[in-house]
C-alpha atoms as a PDB file:
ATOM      1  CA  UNK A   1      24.686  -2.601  -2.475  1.00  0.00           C
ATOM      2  CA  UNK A   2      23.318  -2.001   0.996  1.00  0.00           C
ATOM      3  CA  UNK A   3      21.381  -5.235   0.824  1.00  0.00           C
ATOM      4  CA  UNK A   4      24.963  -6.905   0.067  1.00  0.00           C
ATOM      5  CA  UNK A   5      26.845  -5.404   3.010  1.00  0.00           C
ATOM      6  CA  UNK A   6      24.108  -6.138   5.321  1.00  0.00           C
ATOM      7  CA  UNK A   7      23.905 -10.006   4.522  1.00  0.00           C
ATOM      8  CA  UNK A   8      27.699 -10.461   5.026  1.00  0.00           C
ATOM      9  CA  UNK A   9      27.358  -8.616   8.173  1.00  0.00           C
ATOM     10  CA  UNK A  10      24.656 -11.668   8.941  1.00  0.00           C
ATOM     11  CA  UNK A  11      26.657 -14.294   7.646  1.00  0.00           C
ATOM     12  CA  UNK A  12      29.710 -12.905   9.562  1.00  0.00           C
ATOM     13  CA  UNK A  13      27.722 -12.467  12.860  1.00  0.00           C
ATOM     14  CA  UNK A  14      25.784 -16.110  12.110  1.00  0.00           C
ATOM     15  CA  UNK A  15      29.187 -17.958  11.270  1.00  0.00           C
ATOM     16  CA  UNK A  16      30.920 -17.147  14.795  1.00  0.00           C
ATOM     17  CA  UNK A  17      27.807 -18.049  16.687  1.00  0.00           C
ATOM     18  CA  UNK A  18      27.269 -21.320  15.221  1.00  0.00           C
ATOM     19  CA  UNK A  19      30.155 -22.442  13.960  1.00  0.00           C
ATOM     20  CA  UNK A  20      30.648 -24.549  17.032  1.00  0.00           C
ATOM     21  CA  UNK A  21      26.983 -25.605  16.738  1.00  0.00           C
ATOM     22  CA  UNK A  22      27.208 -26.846  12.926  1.00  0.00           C
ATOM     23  CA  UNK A  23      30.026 -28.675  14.032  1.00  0.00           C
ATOM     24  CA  UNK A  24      28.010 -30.421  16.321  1.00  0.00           C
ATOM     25  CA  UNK A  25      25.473 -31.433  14.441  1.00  0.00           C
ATOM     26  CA  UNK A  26      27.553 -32.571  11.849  1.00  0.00           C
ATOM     27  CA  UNK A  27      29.095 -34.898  14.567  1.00  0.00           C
ATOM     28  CA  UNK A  28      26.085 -36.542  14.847  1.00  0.00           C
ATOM     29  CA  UNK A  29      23.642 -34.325  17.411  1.00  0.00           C
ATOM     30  CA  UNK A  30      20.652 -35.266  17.315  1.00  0.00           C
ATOM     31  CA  UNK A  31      18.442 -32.225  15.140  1.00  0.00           C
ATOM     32  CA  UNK A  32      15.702 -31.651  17.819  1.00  0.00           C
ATOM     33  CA  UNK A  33      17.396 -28.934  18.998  1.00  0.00           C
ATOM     34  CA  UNK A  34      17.225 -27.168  15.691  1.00  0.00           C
ATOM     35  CA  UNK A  35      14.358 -24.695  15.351  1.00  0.00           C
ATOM     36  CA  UNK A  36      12.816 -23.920  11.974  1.00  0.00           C
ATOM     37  CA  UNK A  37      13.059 -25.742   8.450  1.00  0.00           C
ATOM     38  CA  UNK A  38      14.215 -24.752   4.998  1.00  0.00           C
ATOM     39  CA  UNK A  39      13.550 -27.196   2.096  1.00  0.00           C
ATOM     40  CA  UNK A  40      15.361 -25.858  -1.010  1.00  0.00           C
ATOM     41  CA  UNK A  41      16.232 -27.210  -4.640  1.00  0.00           C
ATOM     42  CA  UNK A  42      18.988 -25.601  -6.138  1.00  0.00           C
ATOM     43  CA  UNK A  43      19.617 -26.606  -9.713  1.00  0.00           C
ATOM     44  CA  UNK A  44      17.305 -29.777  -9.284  1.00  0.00           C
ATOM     45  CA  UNK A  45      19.030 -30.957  -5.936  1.00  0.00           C
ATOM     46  CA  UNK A  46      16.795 -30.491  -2.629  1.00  0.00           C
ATOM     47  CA  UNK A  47      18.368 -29.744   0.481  1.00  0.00           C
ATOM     48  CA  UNK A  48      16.485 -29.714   3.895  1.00  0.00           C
ATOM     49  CA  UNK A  49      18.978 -30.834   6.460  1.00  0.00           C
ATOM     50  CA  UNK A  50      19.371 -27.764   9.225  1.00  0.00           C
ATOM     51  CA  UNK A  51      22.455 -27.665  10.228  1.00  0.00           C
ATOM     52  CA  UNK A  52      21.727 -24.745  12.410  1.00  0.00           C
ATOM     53  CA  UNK A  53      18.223 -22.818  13.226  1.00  0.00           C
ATOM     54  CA  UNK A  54      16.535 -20.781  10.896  1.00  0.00           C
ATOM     55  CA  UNK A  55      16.719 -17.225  12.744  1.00  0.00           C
ATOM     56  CA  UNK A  56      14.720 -14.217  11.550  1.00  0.00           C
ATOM     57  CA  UNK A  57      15.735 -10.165  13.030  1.00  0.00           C
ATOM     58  CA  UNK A  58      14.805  -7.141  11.916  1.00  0.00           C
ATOM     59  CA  UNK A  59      17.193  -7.406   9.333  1.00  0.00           C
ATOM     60  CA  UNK A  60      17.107 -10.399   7.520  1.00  0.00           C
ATOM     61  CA  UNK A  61      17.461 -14.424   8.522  1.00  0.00           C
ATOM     62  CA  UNK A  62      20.041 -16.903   7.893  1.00  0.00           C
ATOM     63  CA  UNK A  63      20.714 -20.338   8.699  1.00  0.00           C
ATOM     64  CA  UNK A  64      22.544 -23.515   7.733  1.00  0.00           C
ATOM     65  CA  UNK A  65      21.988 -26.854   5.407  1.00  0.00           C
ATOM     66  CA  UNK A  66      23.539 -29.897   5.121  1.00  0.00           C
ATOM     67  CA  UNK A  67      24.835 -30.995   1.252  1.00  0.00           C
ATOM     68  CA  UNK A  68      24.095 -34.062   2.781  1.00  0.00           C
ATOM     69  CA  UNK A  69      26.309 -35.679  -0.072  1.00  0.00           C
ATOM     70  CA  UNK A  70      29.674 -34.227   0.999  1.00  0.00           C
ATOM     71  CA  UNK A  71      28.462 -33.557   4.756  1.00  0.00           C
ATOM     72  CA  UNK A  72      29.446 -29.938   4.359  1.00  0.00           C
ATOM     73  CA  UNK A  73      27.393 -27.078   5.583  1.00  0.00           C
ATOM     74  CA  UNK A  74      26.743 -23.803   3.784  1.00  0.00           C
ATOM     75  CA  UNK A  75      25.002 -20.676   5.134  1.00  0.00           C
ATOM     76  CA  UNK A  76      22.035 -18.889   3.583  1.00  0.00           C
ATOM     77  CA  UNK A  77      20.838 -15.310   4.728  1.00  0.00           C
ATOM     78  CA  UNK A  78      18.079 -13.196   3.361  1.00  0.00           C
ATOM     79  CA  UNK A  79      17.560 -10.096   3.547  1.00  0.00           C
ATOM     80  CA  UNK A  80      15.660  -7.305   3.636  1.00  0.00           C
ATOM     81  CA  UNK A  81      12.482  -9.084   4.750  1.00  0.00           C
ATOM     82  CA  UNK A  82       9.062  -8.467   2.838  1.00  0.00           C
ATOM     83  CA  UNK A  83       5.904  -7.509   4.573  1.00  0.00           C
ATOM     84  CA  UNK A  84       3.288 -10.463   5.532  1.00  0.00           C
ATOM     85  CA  UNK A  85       1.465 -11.343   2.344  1.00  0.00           C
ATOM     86  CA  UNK A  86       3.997  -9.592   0.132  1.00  0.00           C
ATOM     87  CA  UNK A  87       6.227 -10.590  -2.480  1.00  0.00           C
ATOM     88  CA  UNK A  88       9.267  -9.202  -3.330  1.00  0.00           C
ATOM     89  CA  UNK A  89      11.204  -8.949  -6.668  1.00  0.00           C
ATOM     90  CA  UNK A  90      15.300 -10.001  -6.417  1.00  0.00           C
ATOM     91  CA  UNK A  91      18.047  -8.703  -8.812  1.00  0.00           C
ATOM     92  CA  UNK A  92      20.956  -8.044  -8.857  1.00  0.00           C
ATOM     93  CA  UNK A  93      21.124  -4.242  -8.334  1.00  0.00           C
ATOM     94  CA  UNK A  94      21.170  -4.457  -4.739  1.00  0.00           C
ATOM     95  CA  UNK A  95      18.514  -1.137  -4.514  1.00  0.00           C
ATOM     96  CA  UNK A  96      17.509  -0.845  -0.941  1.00  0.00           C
ATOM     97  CA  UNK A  97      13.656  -2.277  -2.336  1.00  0.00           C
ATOM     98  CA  UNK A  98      14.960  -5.357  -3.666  1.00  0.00           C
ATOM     99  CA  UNK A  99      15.336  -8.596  -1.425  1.00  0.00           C
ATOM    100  CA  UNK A 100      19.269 -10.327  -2.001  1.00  0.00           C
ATOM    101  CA  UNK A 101      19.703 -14.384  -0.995  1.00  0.00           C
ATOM    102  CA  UNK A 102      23.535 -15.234  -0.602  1.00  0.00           C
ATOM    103  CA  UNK A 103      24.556 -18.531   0.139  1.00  0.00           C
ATOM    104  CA  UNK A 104      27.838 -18.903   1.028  1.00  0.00           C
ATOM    105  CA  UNK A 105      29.900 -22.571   1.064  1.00  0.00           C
ATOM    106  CA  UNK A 106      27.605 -22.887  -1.814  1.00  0.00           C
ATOM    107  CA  UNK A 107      26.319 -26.596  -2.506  1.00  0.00           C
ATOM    108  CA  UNK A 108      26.859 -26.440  -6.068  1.00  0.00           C
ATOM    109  CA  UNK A 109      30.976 -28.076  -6.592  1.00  0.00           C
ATOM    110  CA  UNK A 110      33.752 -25.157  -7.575  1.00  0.00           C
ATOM    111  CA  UNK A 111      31.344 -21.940  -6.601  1.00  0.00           C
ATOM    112  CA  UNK A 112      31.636 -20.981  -2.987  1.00  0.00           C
ATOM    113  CA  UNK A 113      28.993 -18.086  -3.409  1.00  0.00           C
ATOM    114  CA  UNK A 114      25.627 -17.759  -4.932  1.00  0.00           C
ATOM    115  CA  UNK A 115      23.707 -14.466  -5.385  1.00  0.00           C
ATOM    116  CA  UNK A 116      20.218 -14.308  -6.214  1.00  0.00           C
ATOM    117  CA  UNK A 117      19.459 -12.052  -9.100  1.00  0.00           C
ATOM    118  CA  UNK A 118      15.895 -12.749 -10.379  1.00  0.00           C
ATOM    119  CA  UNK A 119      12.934 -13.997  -9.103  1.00  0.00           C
ATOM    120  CA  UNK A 120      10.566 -13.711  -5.655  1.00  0.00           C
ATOM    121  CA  UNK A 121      10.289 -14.030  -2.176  1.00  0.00           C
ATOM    122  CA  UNK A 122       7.181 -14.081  -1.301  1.00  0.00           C
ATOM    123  CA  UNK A 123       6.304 -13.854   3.121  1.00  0.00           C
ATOM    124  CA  UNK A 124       3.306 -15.980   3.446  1.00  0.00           C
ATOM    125  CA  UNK A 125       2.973 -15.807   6.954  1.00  0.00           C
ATOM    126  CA  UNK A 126       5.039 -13.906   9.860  1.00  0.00           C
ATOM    127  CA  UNK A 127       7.406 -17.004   9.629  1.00  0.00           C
ATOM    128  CA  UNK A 128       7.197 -18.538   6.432  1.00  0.00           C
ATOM    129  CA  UNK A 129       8.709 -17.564   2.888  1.00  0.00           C
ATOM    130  CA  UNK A 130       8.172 -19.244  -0.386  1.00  0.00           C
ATOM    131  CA  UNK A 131      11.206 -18.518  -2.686  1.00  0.00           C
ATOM    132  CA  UNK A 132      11.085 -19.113  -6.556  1.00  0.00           C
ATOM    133  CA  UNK A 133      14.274 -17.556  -7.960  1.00  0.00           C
ATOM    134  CA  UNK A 134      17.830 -17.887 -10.276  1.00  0.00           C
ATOM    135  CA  UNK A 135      20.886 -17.712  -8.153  1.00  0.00           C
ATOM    136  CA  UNK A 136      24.268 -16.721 -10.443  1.00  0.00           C
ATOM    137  CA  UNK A 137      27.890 -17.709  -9.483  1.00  0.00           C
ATOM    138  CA  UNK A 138      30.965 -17.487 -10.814  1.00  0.00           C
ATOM    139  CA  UNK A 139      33.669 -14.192 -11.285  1.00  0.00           C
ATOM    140  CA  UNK A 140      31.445 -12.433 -13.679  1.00  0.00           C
ATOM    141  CA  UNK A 141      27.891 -13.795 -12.034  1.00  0.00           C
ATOM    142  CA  UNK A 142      27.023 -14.773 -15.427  1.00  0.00           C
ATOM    143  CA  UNK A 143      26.448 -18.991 -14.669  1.00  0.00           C
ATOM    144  CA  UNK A 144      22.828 -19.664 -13.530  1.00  0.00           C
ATOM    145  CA  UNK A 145      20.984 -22.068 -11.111  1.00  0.00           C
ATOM    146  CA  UNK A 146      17.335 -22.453 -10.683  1.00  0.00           C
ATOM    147  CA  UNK A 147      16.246 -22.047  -6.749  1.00  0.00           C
ATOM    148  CA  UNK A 148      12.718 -23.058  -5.370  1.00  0.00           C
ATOM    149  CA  UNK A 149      11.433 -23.958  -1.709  1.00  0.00           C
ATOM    150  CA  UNK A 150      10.367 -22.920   1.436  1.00  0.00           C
ATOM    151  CA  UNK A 151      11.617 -21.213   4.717  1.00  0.00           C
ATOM    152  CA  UNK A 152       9.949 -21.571   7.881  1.00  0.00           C
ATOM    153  CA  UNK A 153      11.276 -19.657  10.807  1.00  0.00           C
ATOM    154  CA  UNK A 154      12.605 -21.263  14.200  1.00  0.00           C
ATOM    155  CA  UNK A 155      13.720 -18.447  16.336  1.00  0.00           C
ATOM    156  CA  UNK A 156      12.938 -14.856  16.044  1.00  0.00           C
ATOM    157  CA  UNK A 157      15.633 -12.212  17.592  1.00  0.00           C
ATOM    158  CA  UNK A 158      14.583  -8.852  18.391  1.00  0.00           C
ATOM    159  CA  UNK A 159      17.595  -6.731  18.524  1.00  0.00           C
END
């Protein structure tokens, strides 16, 4: 449950320092000043347009995509972090061991969160994750989508 409280305090934090920049980009800025890349397929769709940097703390690391179909951004944090050459195991228990993905504004049409609750992260380098997981939506968490793709890190904050 810790995990859970600690990504909305990222997505909270994330959403009033970017929201001015998402809408920016969405207006048509050009993406060179985005830092990072995600490449993600949820449920068979890939998404890989930043709509913000991909930022890494201590913490966790969040960013923004593009559903590129409906020009709407959603957020994605992460968090705790595995070690460098780890891999850790999500669920949806929220133990302080367990990594949690939450993606809020959710891509997929009538869910506007996702929760991941099986599956790995795996930290291949100090700035790149490989994620190969089910996220679950809905009131009861009980609908499933397949998630798979990569993170790489744009800006590291140490605070």
């Amino acid at each position: 449950m810790k995990n859970l409280k600690l990504i909305s305090v990222l997505l909270i934090v994330w959403s009033l320092v970017s929201t001015s920049c998402i809408d920016s980009i969405v207006d048509g800025v050009t993406d060179s000043l985005l830092k990072g890349s995600a490449s993600l397929t949820i449920d068979g769709e890939l998404y890989d347009v930043l709509a913000t940097s991909v930022i890494q703390t201590s913490d966790g690391l969040t960013f923004s995509l593009i559903d590129e179909a409906t020009e709407t951004p959603f957020m994605v944090a992460m968090s705790p972090l595995p070690e460098i050459g780890e891999t850790d195991t999500l669920n949806l228990e929220g133990n302080e061991e367990s990594a949690a993905i939450l993606f809020y504004g959710s891509p997929i049409p009538d869910y506007s969160v996702l929760l991941s609750g099986a599956g790995t992260v795996k930290r291949t380098s100090n700035l790149e994750y490989e994620i190969d997981a089910t996220l679950f939506g809905g009131d009861t968490l009980e609908d499933q989508f397949s998630l798979k793709g990569t993170i790489t890190v744009g800006t590291v904050l140490n605070f």
